[in-house]
C-alpha atoms as a PDB file:
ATOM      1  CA  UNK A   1       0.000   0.000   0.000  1.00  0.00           C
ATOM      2  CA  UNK A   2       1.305   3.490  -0.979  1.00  0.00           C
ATOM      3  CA  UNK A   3       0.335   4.941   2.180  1.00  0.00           C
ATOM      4  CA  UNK A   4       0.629   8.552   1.424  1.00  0.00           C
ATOM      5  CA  UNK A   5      -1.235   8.259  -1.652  1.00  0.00           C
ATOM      6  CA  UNK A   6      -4.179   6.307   0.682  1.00  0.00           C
ATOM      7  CA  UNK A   7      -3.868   9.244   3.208  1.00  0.00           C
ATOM      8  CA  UNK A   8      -4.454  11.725   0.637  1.00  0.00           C
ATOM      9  CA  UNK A   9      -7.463  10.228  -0.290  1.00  0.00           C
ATOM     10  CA  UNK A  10      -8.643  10.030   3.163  1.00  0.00           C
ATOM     11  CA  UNK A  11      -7.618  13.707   3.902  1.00  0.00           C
ATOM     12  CA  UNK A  12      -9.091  14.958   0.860  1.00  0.00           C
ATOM     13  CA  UNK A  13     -12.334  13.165   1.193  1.00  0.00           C
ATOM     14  CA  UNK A  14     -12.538  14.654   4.989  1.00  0.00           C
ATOM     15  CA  UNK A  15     -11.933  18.178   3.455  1.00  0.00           C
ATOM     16  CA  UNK A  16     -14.271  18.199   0.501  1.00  0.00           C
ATOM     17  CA  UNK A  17     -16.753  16.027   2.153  1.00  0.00           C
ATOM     18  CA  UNK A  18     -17.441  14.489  -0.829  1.00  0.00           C
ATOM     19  CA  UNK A  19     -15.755  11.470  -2.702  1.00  0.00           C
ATOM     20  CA  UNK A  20     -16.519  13.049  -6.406  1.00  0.00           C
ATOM     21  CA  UNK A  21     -14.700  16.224  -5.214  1.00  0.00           C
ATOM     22  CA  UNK A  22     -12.031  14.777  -3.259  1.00  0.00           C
ATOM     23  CA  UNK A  23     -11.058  12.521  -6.837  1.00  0.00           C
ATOM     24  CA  UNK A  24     -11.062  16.210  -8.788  1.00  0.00           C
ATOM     25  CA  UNK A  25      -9.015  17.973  -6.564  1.00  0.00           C
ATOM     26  CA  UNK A  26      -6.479  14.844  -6.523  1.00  0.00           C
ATOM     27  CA  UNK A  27      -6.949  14.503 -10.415  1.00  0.00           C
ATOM     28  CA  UNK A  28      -7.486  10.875  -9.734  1.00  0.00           C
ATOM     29  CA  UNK A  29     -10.707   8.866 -10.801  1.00  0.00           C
ATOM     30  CA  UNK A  30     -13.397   8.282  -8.271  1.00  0.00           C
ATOM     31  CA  UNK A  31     -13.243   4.707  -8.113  1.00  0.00           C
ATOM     32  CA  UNK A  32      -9.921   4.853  -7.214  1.00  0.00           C
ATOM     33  CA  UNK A  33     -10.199   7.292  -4.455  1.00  0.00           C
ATOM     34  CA  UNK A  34     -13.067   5.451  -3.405  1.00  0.00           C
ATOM     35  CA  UNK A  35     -10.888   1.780  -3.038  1.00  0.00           C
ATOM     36  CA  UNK A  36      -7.782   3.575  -1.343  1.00  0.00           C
ATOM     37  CA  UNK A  37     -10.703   4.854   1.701  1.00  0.00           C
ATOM     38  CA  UNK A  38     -11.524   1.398   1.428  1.00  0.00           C
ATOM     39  CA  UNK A  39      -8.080  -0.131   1.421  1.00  0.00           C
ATOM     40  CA  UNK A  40      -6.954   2.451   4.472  1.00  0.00           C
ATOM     41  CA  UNK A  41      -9.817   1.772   6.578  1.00  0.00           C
ATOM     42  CA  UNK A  42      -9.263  -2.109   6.472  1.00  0.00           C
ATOM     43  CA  UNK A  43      -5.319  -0.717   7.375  1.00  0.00           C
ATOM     44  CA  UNK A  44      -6.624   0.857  10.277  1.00  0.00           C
ATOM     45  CA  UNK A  45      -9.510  -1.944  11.360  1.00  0.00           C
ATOM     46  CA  UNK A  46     -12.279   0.774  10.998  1.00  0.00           C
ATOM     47  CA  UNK A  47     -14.724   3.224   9.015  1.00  0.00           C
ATOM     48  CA  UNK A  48     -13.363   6.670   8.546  1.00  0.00           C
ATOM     49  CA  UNK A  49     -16.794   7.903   6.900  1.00  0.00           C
ATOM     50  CA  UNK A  50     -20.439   7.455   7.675  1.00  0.00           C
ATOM     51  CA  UNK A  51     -21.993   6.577   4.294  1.00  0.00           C
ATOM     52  CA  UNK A  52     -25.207   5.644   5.451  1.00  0.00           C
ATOM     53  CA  UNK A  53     -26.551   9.400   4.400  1.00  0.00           C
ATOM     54  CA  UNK A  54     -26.750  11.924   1.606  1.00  0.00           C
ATOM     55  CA  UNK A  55     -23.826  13.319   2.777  1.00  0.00           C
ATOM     56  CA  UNK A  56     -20.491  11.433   4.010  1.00  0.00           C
ATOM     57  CA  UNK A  57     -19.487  12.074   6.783  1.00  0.00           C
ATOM     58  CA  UNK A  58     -16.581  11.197   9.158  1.00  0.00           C
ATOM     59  CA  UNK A  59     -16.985   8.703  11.984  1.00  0.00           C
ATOM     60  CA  UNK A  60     -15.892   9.028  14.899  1.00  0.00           C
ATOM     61  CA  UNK A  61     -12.300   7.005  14.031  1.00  0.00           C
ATOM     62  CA  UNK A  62     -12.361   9.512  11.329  1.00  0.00           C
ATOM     63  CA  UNK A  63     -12.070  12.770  13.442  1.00  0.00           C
ATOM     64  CA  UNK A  64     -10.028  10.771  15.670  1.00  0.00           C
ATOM     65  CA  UNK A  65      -6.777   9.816  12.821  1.00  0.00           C
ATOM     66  CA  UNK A  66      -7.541  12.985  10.674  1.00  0.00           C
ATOM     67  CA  UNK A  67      -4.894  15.436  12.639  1.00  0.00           C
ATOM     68  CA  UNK A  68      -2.240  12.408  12.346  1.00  0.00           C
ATOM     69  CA  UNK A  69      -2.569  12.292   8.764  1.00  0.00           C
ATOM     70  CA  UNK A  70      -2.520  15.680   8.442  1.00  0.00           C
ATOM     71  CA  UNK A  71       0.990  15.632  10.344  1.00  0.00           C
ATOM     72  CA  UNK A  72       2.085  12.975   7.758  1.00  0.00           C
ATOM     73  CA  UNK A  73       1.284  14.418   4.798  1.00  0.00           C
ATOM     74  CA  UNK A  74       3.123  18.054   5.791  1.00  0.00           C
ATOM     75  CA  UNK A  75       6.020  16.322   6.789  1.00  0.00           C
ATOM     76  CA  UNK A  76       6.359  14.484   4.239  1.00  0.00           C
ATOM     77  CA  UNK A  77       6.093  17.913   1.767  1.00  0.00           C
ATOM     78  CA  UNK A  78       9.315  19.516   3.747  1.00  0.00           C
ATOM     79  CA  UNK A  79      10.904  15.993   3.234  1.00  0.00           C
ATOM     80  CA  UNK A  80       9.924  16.684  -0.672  1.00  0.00           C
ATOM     81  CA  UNK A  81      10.958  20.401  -0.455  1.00  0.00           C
ATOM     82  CA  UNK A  82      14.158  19.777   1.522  1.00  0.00           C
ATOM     83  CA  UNK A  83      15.369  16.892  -0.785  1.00  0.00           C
ATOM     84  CA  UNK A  84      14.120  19.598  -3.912  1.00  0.00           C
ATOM     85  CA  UNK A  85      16.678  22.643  -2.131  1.00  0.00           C
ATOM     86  CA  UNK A  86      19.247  20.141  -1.477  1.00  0.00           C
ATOM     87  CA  UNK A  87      19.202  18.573  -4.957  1.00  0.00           C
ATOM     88  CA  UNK A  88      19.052  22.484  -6.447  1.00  0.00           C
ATOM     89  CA  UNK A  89      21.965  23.770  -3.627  1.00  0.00           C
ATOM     90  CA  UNK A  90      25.785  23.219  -4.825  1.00  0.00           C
ATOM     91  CA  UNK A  91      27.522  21.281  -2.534  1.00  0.00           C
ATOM     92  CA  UNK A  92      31.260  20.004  -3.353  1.00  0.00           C
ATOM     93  CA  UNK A  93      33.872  18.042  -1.077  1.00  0.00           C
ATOM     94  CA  UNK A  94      37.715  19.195  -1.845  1.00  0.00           C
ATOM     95  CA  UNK A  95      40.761  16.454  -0.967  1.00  0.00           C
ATOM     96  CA  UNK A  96      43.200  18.347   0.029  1.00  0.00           C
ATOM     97  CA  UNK A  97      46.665  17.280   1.675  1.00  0.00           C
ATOM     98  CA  UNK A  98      47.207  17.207   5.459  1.00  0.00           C
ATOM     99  CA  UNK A  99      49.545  19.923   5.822  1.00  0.00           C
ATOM    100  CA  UNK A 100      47.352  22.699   3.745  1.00  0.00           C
ATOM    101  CA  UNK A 101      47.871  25.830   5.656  1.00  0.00           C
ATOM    102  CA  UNK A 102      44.504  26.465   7.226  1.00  0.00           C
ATOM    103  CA  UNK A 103      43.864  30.523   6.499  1.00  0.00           C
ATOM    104  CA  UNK A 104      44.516  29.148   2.176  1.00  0.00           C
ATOM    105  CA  UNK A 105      41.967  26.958   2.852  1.00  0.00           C
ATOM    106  CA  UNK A 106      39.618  29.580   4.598  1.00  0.00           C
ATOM    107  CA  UNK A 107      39.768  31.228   1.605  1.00  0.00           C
ATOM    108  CA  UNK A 108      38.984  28.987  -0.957  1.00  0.00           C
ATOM    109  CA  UNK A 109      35.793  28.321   1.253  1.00  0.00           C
ATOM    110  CA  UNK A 110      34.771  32.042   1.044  1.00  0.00           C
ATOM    111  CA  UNK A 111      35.557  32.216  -2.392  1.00  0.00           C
ATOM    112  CA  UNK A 112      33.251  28.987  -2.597  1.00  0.00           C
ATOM    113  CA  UNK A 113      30.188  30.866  -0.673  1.00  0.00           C
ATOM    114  CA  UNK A 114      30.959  34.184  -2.966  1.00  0.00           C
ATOM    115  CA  UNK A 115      29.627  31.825  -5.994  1.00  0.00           C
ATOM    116  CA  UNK A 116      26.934  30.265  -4.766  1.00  0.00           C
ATOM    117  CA  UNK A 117      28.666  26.812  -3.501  1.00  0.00           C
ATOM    118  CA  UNK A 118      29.480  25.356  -0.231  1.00  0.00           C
ATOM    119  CA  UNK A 119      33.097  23.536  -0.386  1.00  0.00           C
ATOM    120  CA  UNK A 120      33.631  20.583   2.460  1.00  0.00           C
ATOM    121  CA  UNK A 121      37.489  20.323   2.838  1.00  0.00           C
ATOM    122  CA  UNK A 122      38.789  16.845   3.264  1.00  0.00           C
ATOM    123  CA  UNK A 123      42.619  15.887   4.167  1.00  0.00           C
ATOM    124  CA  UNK A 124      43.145  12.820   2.558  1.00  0.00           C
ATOM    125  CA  UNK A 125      46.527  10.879   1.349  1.00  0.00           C
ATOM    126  CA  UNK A 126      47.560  10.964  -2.333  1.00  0.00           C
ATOM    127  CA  UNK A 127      46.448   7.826  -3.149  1.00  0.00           C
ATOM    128  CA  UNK A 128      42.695   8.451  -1.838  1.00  0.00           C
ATOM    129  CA  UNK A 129      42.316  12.338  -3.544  1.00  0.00           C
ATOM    130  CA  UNK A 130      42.940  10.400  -6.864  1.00  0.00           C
ATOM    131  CA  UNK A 131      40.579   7.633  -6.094  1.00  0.00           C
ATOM    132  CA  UNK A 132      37.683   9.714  -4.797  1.00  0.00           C
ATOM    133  CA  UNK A 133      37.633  11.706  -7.898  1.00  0.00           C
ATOM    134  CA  UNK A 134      37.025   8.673  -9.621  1.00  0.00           C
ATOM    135  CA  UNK A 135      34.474   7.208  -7.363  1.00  0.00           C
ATOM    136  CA  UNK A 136      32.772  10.196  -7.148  1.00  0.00           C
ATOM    137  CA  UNK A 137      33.012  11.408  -3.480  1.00  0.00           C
ATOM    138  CA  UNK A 138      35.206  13.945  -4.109  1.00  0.00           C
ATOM    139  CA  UNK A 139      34.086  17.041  -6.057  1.00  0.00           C
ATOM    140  CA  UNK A 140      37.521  18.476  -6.426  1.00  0.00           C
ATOM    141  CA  UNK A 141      41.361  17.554  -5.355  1.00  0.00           C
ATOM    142  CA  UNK A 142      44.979  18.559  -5.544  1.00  0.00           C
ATOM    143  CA  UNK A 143      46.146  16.276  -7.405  1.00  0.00           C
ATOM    144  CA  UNK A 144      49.693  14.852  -7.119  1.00  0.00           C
ATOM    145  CA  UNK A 145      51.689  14.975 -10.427  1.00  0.00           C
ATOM    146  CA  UNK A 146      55.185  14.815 -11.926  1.00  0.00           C
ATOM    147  CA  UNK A 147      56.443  19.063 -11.383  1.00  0.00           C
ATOM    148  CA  UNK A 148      57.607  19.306 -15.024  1.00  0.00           C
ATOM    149  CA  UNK A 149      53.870  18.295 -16.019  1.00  0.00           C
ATOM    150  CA  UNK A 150      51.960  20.412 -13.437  1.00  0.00           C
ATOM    151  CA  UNK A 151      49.901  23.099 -13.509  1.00  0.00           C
ATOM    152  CA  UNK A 152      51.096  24.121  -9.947  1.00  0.00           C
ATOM    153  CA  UNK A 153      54.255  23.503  -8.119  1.00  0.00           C
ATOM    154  CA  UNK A 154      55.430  23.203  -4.175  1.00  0.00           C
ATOM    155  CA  UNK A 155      59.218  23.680  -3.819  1.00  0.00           C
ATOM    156  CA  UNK A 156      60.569  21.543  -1.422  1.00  0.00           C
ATOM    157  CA  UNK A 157      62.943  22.005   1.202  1.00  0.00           C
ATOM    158  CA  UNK A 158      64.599  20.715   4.126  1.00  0.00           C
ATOM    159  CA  UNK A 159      62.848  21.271   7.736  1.00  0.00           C
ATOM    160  CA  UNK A 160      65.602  21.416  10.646  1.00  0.00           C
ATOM    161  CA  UNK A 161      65.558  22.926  14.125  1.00  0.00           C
ATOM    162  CA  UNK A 162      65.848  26.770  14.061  1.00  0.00           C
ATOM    163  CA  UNK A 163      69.238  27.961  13.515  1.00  0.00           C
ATOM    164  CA  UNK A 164      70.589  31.630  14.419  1.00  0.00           C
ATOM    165  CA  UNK A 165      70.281  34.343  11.327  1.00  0.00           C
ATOM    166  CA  UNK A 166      72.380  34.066   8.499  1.00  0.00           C
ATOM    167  CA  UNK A 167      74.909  37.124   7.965  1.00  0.00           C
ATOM    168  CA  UNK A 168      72.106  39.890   7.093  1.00  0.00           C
ATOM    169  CA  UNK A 169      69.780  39.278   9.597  1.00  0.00           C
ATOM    170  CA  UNK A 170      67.722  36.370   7.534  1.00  0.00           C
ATOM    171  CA  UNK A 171      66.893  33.057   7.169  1.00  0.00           C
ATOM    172  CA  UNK A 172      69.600  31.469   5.285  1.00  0.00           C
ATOM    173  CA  UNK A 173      68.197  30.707   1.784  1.00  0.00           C
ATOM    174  CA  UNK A 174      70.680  29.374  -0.073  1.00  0.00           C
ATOM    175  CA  UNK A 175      69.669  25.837  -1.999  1.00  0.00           C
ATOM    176  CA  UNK A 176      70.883  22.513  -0.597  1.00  0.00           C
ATOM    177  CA  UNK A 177      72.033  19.521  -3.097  1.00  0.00           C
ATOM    178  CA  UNK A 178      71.761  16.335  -1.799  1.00  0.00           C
ATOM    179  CA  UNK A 179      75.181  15.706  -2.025  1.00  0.00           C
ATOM    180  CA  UNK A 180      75.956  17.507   1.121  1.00  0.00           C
ATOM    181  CA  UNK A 181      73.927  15.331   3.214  1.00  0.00           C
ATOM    182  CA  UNK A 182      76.569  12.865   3.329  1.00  0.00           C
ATOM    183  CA  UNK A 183      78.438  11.961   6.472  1.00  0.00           C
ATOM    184  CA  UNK A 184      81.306  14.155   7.126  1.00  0.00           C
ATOM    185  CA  UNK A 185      84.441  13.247   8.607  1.00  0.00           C
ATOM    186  CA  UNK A 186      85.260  15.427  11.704  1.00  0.00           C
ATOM    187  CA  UNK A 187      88.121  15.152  13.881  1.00  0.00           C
ATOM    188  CA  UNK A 188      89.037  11.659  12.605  1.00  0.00           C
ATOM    189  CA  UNK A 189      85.465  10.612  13.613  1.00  0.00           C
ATOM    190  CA  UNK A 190      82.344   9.876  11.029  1.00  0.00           C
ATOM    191  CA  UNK A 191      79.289  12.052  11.865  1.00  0.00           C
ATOM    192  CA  UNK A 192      75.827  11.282   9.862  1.00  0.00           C
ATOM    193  CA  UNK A 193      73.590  13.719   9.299  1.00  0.00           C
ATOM    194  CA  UNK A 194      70.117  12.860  10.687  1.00  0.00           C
ATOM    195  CA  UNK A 195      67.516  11.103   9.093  1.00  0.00           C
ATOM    196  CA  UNK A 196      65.424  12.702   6.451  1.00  0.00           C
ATOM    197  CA  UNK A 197      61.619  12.085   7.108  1.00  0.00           C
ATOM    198  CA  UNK A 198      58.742  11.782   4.677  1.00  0.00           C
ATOM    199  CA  UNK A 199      55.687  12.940   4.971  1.00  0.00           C
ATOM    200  CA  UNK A 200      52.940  10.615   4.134  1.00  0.00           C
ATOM    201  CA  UNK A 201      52.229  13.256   1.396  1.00  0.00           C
ATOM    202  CA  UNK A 202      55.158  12.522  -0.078  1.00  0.00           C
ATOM    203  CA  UNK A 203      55.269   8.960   0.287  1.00  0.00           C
ATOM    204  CA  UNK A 204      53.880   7.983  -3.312  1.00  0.00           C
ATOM    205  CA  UNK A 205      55.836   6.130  -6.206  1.00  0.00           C
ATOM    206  CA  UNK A 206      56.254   8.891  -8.684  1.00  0.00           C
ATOM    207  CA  UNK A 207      58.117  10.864  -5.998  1.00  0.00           C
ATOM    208  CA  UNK A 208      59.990   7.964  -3.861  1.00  0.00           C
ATOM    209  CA  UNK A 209      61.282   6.851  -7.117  1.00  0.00           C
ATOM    210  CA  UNK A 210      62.934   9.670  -8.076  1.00  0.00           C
ATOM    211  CA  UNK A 211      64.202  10.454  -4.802  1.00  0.00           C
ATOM    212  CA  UNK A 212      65.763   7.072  -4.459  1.00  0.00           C
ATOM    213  CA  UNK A 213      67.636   7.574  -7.578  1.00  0.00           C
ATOM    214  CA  UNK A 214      68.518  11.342  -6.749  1.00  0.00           C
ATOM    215  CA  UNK A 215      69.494   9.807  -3.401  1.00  0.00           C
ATOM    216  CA  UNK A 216      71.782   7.010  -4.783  1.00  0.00           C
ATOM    217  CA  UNK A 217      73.861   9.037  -7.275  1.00  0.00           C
ATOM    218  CA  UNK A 218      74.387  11.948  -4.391  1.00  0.00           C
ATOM    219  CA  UNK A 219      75.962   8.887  -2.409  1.00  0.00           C
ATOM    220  CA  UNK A 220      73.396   8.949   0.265  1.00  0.00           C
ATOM    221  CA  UNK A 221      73.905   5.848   2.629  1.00  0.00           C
ATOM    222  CA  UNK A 222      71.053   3.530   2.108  1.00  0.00           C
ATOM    223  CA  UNK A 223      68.144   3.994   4.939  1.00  0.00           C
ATOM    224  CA  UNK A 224      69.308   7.890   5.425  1.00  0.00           C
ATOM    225  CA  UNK A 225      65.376   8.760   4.089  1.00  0.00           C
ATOM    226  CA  UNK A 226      62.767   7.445   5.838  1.00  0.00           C
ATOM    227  CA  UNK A 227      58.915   7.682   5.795  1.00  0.00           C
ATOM    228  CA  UNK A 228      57.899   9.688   8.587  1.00  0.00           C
ATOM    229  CA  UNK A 229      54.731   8.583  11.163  1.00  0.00           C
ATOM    230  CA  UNK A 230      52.216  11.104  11.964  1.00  0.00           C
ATOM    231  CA  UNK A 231      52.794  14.530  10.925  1.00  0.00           C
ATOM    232  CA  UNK A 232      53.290  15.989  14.750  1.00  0.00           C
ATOM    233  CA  UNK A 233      55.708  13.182  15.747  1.00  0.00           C
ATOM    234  CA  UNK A 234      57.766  14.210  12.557  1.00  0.00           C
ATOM    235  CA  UNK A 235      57.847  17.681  13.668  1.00  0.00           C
ATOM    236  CA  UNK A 236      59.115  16.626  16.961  1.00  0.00           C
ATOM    237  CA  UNK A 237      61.604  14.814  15.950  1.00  0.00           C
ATOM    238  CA  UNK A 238      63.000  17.994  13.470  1.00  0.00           C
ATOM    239  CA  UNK A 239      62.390  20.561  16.017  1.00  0.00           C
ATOM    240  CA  UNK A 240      64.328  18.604  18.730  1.00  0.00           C
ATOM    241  CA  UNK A 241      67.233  17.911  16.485  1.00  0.00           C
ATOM    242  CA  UNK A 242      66.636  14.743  15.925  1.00  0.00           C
ATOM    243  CA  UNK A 243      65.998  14.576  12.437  1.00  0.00           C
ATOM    244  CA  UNK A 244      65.475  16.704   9.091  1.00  0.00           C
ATOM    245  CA  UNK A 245      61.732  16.589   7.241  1.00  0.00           C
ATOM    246  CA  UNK A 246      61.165  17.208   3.654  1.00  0.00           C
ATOM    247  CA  UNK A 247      58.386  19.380   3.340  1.00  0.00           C
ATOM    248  CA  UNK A 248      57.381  23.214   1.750  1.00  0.00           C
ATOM    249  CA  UNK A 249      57.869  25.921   3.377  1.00  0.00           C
ATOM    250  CA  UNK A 250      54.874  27.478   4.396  1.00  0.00           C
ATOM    251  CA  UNK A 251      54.331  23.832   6.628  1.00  0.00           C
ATOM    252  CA  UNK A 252      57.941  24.340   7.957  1.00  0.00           C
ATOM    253  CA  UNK A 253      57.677  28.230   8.947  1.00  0.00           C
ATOM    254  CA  UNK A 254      54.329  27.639  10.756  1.00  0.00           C
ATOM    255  CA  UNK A 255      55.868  25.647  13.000  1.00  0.00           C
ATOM    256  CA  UNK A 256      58.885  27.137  13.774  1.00  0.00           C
ATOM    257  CA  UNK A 257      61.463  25.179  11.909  1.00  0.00           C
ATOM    258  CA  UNK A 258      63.927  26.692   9.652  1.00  0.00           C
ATOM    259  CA  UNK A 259      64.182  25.622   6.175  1.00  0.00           C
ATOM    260  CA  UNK A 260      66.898  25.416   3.203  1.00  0.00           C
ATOM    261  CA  UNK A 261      64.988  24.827  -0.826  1.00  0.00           C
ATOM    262  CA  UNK A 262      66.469  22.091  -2.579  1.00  0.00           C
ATOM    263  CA  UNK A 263      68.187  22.843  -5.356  1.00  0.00           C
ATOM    264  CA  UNK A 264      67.015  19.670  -7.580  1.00  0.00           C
ATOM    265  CA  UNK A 265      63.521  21.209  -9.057  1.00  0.00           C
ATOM    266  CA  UNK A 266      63.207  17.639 -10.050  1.00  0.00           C
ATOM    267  CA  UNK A 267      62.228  16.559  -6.513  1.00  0.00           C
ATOM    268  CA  UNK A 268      59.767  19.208  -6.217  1.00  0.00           C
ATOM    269  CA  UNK A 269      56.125  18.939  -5.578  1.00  0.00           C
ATOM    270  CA  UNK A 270      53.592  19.321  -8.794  1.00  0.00           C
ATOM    271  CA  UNK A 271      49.744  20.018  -7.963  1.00  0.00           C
ATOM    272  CA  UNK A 272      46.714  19.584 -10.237  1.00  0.00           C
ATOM    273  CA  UNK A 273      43.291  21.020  -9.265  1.00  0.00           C
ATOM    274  CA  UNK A 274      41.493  18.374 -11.180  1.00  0.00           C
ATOM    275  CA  UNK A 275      37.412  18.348 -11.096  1.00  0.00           C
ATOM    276  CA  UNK A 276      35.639  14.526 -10.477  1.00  0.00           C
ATOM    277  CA  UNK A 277      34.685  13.559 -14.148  1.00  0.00           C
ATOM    278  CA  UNK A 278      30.963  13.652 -15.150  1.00  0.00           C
ATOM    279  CA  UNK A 279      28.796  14.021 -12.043  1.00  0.00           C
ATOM    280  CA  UNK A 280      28.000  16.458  -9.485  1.00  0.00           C
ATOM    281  CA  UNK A 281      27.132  18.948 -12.049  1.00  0.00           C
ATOM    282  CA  UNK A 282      31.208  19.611 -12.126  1.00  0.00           C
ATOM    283  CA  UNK A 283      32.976  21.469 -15.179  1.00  0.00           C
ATOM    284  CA  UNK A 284      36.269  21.640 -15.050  1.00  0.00           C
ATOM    285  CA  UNK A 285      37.514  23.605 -11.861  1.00  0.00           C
ATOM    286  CA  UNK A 286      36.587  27.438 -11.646  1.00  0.00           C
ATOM    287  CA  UNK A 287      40.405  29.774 -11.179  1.00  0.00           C
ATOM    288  CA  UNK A 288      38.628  31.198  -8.130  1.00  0.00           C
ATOM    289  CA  UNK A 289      38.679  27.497  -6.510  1.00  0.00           C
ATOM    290  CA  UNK A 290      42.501  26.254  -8.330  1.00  0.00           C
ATOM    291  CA  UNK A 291      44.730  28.986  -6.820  1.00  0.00           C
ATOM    292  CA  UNK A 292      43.553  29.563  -3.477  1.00  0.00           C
ATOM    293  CA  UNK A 293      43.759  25.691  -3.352  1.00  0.00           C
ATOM    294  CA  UNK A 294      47.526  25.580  -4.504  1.00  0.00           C
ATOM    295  CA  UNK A 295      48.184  28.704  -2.553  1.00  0.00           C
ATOM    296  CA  UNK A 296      47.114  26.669   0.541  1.00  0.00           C
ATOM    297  CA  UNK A 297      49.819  23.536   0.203  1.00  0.00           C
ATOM    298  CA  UNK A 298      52.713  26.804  -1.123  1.00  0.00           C
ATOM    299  CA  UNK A 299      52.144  26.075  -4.853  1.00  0.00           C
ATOM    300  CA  UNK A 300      52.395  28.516  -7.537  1.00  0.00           C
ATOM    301  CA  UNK A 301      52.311  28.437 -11.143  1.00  0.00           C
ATOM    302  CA  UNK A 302      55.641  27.020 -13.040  1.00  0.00           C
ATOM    303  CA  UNK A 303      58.023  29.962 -13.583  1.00  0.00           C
ATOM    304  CA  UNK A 304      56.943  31.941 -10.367  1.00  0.00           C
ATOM    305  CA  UNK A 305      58.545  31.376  -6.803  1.00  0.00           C
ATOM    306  CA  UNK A 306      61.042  29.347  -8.444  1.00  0.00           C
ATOM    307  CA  UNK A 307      64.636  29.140  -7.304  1.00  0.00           C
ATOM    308  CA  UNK A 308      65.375  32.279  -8.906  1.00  0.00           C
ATOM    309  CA  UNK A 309      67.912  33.064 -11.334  1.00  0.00           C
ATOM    310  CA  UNK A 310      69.860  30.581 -13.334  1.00  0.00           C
ATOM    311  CA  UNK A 311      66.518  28.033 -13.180  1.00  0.00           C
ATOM    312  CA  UNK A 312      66.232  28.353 -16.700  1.00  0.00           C
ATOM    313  CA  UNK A 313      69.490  26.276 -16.685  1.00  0.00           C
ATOM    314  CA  UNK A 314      68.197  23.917 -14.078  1.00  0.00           C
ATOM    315  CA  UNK A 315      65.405  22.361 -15.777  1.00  0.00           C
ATOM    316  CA  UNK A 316      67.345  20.319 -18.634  1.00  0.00           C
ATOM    317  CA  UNK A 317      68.790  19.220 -15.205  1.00  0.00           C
ATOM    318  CA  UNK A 318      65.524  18.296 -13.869  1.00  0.00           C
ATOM    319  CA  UNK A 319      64.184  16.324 -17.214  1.00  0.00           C
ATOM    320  CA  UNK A 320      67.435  14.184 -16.924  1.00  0.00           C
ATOM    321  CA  UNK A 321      66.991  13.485 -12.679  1.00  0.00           C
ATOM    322  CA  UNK A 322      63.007  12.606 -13.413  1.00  0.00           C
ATOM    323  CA  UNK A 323      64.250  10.116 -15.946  1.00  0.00           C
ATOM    324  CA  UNK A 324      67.246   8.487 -13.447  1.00  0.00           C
END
C-alpha cells in the first residue's frame, strides 16, 4: 500500500466532504479514491466515513486519525521540499593534503560561498584524492603529479631545528644539493647527518622513485630517508634535532622550523586542481577554486617562486633526474 497516496485520499475526502470532489481535486478517478478509503480503513480496522446518508461524513475514528494524517502528509512535503533545495543547492567536497595551511583553505571556502557553492574540505593521502575523484566522493582535489607536467608547483625544502640568522639578519636561503647530506668526517670521527623524514604526502611512487635515484647518485647511505609517522611526531623529531623533514615551506615556517629549498627542481612537488569527471554537475575547476587551493599547500604556477635566477638552466637538469 502506498500509504501517502491512501492518506491523501482520506484527507481529501474529509476536506471536501465528498468522494466526487475529493477525486477532482487529486486529479485521480473516483473509483480509485473510493478503493484507497476502502483499502486504508481495512489498514486501520475501521470506518473513517459514515456513508449511510446523503452526505459522508466522518466517523468518529475519522475525526479521531484525521490530525495524524494531516501531520504525515506536511512532513512528508518539507521531506519533498528539503530533498528539492538540497538537490538544487551546490555542494562540493575538496581532498586536500594534510599539511594545507589552514587561512589558504579559509579562503577557498569564502571564495566557494561568494559563488553560490558550499566547499567541504577533506585531508586525505595521495592515493585516496585520486581515487575519490574517480568514485565520485570527491568534487575536487589537488592532485599529485610529476612538477615538469603540473599546472602548480610546491618547492621543497629541508625542515631542521631553528638555527641563528644568516649574515644579514635572515633566514639562510641558499639551496641545498643532496650531495651535502653525506656523512662528514670530523676530527678523525664519522658524523651522519640525521635522518630525512617523509611525509605521508610525499610517500607515493612517482616521488619515492625519483628520490631514491637522486638519493643514490648523491651517495646517500642507504636507509638515510625514511617515511615519517604522523605529521606531529615528525615535527618533533626535526624541532628537537633529531631529524630533518622534507616538506614546503609554508608547513615548515608555521611551526617554527627553519628551512633550506632544494636545489634539484626535479624533486619538487607538482599540484593539479582536477574536477571529479561527469557528475556532481562539475565542469572543469573554476580559477577562483585552483589557486587559493595551490596557494594553501605553497604552490604557484611554473616559472613563479622558483629558485630564482639561473633556473632556466636547471630544468634540462631536472628532465634528466626525473628520468634516473
Amino acid at each position: 500500500m502506498d500509504l501517502l497516496a491512501h492518506l491523501e485520499a482520506y484527507v481529501a475526502t474529509a476536506d471536501e466532504v465528498s468522494f466526487s470532489r475529493a477525486a477532482d481535486r487529486l486529479g485521480i478517478a473516483q473509483p480509485l479514491l473510493s478503493r484507497r478509503v476502502r483499502t486504508l480503513e481495512e489498514h486501520f480496522g475501521g470506518a473513517l466515513f459514515d456513508r449511510s446518508r446523503r452526505r459522508i461524513a466522518p466517523t468518529e475514528l475519522g475525526v479521531l486519525l484525521l490530525p495524524y494524517a494531516r501531520d504525515v502528509l506536511d512532513r512528508a512535503q518539507r521531506l519533498r521540499q528539503a530533498a528539492r533545495s538540497a538537490g538544487r543547492s551546490r555542494m562540493r567536497a575538496v581532498g586536500v593534503p594534510a599539511d594545507c595551511a589552514p587561512a589558504g583553505l579559509a579562503r577557498a571556502i569564502r571564495a566557494g560561498t561568494e559563488h553560490g557553492i558550499t566547499l567541504g574540505m577533506r585531508e586525505l593521502p595521495p592515493g585516496e584524492r585520486r581515487s575519490g575523484l574517480a568514485d565520485g566522493s570527491l568534487g575536487y582535489a589537488l592532485v599529485r603529479t610529476a612538477p615538469e607536467q603540473a599546472g602548480y608547483v610546491a618547492p621543497l625544502g629541508l625542515a631542521s631545528a631553528p638555527e641563528p640568522d644568516g649574515p644579514e639578519g635572515g633566514p639562510v636561503r641558499r639551496a641545498v644539493h643532496l650531495e651535502e647530506l653525506r656523512p662528514r668526517r670530523r676530527t678523525g670521527e664519522r658524523t651522519a647527518p640525521p635522518v630525512l623524514l617523509l611525509l605521508a604526502e610525499d610517500q607515493v611512487d612517482c616521488f619515492q622513485d625519483r628520490l631514491a635515484r637522486a638519493a643514490a647518485r648523491a651517495g646517500l647511505p642507504e636507509g638515510r630517508v625514511r617515511p615519517a609517522g604522523p605529521a606531529a611526531t615528525a615535527l618533533a623529531e626535526t624541532l628537537a634535532g633529531r631529524a630533518s623533514l622534507l616538506c614546503a615551506e609554508p608547513f615548515a615556517r608555521r611551526h617554527g622550523a627553519h628551512w633550506t629549498p632544494l636545489a634539484d627542481r626535479a624533486l619538487h612537488r607538482g599540484y593539479d586542481v582536477c574536477a571529479a569527471p561527469g557528475g556532481h554537475g562539475t565542469e572543469g575547476v573554476p580559477d577562483w577554486l585552483a589557486a587559493p587551493l595551490a596557494a594553501a599547500v605553497g604552490a604557484v604556477p611554473p616559472g613563479r617562486g622558483g629558485p630564482g635566477p639561473g633556473a632556466a638552466a636547471e630544468d634540462a637538469t631536472a628532465r634528466l633526474a626525473a628520468r634516473g
